[in-house]
Each structure stands twice: as C-alpha cells, then as structure tokens.
Protein backbone atom coordinates (compact mmCIF):
# COMPACT_ATOMS: atom_id res chain seq x y z
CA UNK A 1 85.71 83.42 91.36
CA UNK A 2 85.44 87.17 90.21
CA UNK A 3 82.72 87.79 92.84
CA UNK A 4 85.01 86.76 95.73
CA UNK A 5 86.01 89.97 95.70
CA UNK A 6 82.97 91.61 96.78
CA UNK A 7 82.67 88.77 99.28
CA UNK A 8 83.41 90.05 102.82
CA UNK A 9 85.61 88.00 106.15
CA UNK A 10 82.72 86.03 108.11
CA UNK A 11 83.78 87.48 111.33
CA UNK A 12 82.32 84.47 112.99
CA UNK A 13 84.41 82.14 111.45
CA UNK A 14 87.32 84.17 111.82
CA UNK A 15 86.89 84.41 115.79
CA UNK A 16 86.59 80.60 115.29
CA UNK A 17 90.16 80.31 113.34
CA UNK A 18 91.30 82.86 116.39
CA UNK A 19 90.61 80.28 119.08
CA UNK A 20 92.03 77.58 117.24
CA UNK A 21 95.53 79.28 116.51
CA UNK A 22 98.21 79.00 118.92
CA UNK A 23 99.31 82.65 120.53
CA UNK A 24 97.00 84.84 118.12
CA UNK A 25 95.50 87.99 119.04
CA UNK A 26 92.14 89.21 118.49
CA UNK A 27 91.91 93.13 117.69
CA UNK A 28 89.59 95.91 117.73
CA UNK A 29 90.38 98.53 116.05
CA UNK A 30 87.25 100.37 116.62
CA UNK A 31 87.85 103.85 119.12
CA UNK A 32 87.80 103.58 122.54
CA UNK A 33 84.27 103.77 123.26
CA UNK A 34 82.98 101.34 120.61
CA UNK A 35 84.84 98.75 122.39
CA UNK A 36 83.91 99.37 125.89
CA UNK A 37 80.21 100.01 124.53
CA UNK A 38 80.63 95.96 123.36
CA UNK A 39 83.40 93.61 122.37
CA UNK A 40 84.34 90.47 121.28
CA UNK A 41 85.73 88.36 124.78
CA UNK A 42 89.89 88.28 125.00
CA UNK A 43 90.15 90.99 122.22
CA UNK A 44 92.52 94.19 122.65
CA UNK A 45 91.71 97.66 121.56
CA UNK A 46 94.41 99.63 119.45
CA UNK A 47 91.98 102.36 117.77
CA UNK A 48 93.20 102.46 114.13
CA UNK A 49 94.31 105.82 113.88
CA UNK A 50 96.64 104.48 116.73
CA UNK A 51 97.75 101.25 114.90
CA UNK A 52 101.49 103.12 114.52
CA UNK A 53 101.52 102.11 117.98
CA UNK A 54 100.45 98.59 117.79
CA UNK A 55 103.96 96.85 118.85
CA UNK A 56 103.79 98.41 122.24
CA UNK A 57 100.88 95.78 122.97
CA UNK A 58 102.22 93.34 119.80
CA UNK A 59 105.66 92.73 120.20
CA UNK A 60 106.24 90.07 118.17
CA UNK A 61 105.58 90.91 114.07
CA UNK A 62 104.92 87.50 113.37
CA UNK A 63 102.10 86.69 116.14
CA UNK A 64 99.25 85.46 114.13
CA UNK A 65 96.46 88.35 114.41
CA UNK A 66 93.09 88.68 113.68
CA UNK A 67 91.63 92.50 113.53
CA UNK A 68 88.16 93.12 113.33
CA UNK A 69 86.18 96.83 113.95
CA UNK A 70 82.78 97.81 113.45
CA UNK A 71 81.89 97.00 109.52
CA UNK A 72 85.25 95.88 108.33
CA UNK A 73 86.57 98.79 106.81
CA UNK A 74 88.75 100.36 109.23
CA UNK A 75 89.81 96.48 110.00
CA UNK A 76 91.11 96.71 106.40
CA UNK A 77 93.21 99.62 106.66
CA UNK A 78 94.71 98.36 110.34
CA UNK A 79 95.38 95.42 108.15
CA UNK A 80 97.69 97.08 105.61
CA UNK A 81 99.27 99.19 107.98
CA UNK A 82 100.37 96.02 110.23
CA UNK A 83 101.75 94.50 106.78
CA UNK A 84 103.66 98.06 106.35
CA UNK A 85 104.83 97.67 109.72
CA UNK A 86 106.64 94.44 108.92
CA UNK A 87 104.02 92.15 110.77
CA UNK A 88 103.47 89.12 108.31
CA UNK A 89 100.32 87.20 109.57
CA UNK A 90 97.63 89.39 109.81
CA UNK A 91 93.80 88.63 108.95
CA UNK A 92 91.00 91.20 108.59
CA UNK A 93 87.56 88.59 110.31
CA UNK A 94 85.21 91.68 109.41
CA UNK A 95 82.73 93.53 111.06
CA UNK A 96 81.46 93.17 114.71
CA UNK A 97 78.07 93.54 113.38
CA UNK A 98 78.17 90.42 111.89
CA UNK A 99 79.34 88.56 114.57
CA UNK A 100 77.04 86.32 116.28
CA UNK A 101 78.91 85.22 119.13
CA UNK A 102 78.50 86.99 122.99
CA UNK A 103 79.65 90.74 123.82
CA UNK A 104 81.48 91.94 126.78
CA UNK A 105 81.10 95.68 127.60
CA UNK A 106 83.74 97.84 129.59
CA UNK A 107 87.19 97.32 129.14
C-alpha cells in the first residue's frame, strides 16, 4: 500500500521477533547516556556515530540484528550502514518511545 511507507517498525513487535530468533542481537544505537538513562533488557549499546565499529561486539555479519534508538531515525541510518558493512540481516524495530515493554537503567 502507498501509505506503508509512512508507516513506522512497531518496536514492540520487533523486540517480540528478537526473542523469538535464534542468536539475534538487540541494539541501541542511542549515545551512551540515553541507554544507561533506560534500555530495553539484553540490548547492547554501539552509539551510531560509532556503528564503524560495530564488528568488534558483532562478529558475525550475518547474526540476525534488531537496532532500535530513541525515535527511529538514527536506528535507520545504523541500519544502512550495517548493510554497507556487509552485514545482511539487519532490522530497524523503531523508537524506544514506543516501546511498551520494561526498562533497565545503567549499563
């Protein structure tokens, strides 16, 4: 439908997918202190402008991984820079804000 592209991820059910898939990993991309101000339990924090390094904590490129930050946008971009990286299953869930599961705060 034309309007599906407006449409943004529904973290929720993206965190759901995430628990379901075998070996995924859940990422923040949000900075430092977003995520230790609240995050989504059993995620990692790579801060996008960072993501260059995400196969020091990612080895594999075809781990199934789900990145989420605070709205969805920076998600996006961590997203296409993980395809340019050669990583081939990526999903961007969203926006934390949106998310209606529990928090954990520190790191």
């Amino acid at each position: 439908m034309l309007f599906d592209f407006w449409k943004r991820p529904d973290i929720n059910k993206g965190v759901e997918e995430y628990k379901s898939t075998e070996g995924a990993i859940l990422l923040d991309v949000r900075t430092k202190e977003e995520y230790i101000s609240g995050h989504i339990p059993q995620s990692i924090n790579i801060d996008v402008g960072m993501i260059g390094n995400a196969n020091s904590k990612i080895k594999d490129i075809s781990t199934p991984v789900f990145v989420y930050c605070h709205s969805g946008a920076r998600s996006s971009s961590a997203l296409n820079a993980l395809k340019g990286m050669g990583y081939t299953n990526v999903k961007n869930i969203g926006g934390i804000i949106a998310n209606s599961g529990k928090l954990e705060r520190g790191v």
